[in-house]
N, C-alpha and C. Protein backbone atom coordinates (compact mmCIF):
# COMPACT_ATOMS: atom_id res chain seq x y z
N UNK A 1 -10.88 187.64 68.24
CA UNK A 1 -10.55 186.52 67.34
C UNK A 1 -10.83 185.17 68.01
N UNK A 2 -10.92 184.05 67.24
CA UNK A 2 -11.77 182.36 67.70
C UNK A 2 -11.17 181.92 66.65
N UNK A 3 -11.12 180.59 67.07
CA UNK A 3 -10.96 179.74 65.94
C UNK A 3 -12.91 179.48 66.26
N UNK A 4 -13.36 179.49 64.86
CA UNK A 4 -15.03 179.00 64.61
C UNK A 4 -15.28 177.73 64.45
N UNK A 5 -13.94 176.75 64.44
CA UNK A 5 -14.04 174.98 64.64
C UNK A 5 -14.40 174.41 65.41
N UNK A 6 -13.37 175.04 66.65
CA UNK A 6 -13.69 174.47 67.87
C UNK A 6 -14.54 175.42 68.76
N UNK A 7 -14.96 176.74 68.76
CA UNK A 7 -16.11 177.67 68.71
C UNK A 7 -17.45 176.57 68.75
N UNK A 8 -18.01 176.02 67.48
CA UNK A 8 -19.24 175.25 67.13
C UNK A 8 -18.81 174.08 68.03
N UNK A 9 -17.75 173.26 67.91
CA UNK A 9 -17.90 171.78 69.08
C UNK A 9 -17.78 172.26 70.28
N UNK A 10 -17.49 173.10 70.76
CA UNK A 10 -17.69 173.45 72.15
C UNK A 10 -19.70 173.94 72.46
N UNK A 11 -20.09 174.87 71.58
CA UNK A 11 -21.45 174.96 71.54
C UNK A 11 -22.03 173.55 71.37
N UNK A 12 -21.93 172.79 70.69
CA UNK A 12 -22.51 171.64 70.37
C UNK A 12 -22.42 170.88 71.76
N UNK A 13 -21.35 170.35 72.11
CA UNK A 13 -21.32 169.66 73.69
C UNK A 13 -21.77 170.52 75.21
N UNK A 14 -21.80 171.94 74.54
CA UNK A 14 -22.50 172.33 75.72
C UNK A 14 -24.52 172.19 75.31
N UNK A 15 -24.88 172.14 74.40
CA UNK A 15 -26.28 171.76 73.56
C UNK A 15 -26.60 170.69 74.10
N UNK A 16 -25.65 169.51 73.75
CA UNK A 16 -25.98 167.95 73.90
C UNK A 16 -26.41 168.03 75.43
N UNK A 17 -26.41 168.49 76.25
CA UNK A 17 -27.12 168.20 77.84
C UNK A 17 -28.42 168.67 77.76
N UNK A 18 -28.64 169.44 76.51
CA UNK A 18 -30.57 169.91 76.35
C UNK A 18 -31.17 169.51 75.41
N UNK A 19 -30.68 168.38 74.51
CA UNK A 19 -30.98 167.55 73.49
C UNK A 19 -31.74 166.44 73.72
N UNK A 20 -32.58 166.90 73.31
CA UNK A 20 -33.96 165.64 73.38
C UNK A 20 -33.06 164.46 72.59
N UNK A 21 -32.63 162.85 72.63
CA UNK A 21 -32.46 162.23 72.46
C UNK A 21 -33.13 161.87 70.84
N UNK A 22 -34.29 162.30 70.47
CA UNK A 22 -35.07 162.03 69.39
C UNK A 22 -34.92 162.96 67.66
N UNK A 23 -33.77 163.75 68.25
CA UNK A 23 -33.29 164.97 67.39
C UNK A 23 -32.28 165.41 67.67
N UNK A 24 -31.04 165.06 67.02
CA UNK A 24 -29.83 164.92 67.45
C UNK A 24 -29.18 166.04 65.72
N UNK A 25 -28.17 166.24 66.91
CA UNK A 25 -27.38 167.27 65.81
C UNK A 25 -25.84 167.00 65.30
N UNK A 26 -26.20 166.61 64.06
CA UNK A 26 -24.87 166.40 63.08
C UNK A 26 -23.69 167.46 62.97
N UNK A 27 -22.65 167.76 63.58
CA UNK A 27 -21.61 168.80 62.93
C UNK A 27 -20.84 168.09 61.79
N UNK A 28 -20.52 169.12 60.87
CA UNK A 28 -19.75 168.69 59.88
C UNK A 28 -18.91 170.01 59.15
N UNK A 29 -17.62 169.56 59.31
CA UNK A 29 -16.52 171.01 58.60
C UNK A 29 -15.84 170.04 58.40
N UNK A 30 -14.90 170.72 57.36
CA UNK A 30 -13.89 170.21 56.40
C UNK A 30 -12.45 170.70 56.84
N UNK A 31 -12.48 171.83 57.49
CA UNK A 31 -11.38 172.31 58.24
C UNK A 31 -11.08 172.06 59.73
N UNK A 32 -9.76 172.13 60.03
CA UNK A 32 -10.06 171.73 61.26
C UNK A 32 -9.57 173.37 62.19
N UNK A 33 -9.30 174.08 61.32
CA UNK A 33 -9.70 175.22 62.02
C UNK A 33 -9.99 176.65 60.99
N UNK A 34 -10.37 177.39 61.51
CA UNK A 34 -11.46 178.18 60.67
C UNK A 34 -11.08 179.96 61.90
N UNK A 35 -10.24 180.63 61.67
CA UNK A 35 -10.25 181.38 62.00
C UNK A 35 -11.24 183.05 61.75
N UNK A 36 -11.63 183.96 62.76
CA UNK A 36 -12.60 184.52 63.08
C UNK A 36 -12.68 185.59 63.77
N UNK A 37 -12.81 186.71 63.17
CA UNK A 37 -12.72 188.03 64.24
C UNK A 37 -14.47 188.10 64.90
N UNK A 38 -14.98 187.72 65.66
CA UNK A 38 -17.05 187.97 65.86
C UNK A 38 -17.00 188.13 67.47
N UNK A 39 -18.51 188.72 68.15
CA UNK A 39 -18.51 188.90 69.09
C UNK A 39 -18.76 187.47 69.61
N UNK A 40 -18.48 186.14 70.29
CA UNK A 40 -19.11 185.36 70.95
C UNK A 40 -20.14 185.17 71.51
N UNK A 41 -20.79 186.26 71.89
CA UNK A 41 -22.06 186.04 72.89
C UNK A 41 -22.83 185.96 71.62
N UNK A 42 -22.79 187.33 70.97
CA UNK A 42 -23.68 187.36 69.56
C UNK A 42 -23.65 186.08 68.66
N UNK A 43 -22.70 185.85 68.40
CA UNK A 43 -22.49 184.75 67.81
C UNK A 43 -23.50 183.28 68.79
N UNK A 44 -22.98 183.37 69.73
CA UNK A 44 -23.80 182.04 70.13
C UNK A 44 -25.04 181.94 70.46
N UNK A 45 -25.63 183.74 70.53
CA UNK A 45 -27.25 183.15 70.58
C UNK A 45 -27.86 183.14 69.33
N UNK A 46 -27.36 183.56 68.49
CA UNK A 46 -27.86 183.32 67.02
C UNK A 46 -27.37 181.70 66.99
N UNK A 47 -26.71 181.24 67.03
CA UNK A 47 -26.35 179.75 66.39
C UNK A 47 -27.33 178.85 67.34
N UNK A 48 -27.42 178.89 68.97
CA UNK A 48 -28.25 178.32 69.94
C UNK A 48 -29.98 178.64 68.85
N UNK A 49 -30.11 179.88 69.11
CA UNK A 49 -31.89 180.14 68.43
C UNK A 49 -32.13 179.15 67.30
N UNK A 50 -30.68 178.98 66.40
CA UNK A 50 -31.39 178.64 64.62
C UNK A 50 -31.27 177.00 65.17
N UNK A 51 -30.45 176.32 66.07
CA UNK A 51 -30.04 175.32 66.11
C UNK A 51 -31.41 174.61 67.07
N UNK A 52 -31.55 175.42 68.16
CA UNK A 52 -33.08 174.89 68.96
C UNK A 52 -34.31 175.11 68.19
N UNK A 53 -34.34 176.26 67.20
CA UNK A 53 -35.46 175.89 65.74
C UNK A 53 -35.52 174.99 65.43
N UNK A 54 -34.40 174.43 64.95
CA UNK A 54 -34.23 173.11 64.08
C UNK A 54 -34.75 172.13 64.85
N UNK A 55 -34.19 171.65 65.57
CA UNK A 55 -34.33 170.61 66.46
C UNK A 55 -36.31 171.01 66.89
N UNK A 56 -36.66 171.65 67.30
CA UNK A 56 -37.69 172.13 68.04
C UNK A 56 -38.99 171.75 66.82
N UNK A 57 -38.84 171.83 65.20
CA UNK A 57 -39.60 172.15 64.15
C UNK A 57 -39.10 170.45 63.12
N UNK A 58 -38.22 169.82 63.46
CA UNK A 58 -37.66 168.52 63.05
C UNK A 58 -38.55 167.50 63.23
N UNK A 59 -38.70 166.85 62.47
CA UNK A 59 -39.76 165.50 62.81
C UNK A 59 -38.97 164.89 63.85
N UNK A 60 -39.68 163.72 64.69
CA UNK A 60 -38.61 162.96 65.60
C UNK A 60 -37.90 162.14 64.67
N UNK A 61 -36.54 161.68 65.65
CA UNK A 61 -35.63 161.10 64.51
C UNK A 61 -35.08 161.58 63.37
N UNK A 62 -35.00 162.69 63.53
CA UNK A 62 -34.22 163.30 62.30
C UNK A 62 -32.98 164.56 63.02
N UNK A 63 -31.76 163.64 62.28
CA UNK A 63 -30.92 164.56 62.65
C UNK A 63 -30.65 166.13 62.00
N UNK A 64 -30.24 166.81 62.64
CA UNK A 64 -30.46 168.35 62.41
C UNK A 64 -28.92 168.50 61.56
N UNK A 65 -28.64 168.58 60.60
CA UNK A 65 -27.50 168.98 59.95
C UNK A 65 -26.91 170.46 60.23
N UNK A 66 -25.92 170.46 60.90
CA UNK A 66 -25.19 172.14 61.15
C UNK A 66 -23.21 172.01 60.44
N UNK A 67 -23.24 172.58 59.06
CA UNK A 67 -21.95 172.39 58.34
C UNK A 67 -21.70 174.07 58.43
N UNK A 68 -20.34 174.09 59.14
CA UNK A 68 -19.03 175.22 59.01
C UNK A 68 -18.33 174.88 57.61
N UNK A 69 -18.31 175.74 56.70
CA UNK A 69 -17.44 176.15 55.76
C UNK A 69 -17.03 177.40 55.75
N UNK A 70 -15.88 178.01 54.42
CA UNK A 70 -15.39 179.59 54.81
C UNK A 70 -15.09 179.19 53.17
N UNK A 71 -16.15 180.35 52.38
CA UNK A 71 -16.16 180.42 50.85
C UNK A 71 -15.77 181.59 51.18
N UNK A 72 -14.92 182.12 50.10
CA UNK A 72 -13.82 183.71 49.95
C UNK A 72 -13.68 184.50 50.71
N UNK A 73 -13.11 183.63 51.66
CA UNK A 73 -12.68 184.47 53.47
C UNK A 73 -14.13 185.29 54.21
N UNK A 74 -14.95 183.86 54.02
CA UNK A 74 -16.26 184.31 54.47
C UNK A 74 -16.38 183.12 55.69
N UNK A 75 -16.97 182.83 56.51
CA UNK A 75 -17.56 181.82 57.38
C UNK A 75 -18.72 181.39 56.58
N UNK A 76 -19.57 180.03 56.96
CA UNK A 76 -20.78 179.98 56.12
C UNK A 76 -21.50 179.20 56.81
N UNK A 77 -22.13 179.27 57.89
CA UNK A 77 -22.76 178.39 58.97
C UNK A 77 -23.98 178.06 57.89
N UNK A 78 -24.44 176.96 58.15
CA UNK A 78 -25.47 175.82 57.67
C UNK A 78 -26.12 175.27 58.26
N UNK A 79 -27.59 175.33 58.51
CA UNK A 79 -28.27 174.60 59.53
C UNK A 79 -29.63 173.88 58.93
């Protein structure tokens, strides 16, 4: 079990030290916590891969939008 709130801002500030300055990544949730039974590792190289896509395939200057929601006791990562 995780809370998946602070799960993503902890990924995110560990990201921001390999963030090209020119493609920057937006978090955005509505909750401030979001509970979660998932494996972590699994979980974070899937979110790292789709999130360094983004950024990697982004024009410069464009921020990368990544929104946590939980529609009918679902999680719903957004990138």
């Amino acid at each position: 079990p995780l809370d998946l709130v602070e799960y993503c801002c902890n990924l995110l500030e560990e990201l921001q030290i390999d963030i090209d300055p020119q493609c920057a990544i937006a978090f955005n949730c509505e909750y401030k916590f979001i509970p979660g039974c998932m494996d972590e590792k699994l979980l974070g190289y899937i979110l790292r891969n789709l999130l360094s896509n983004a950024r990697k395939y982004s024009p410069n200057h464009r921020i990368v939008k990544f929104t946590l929601t939980c529609q009918q006791e679902q999680a719903v990562f957004e990138i």
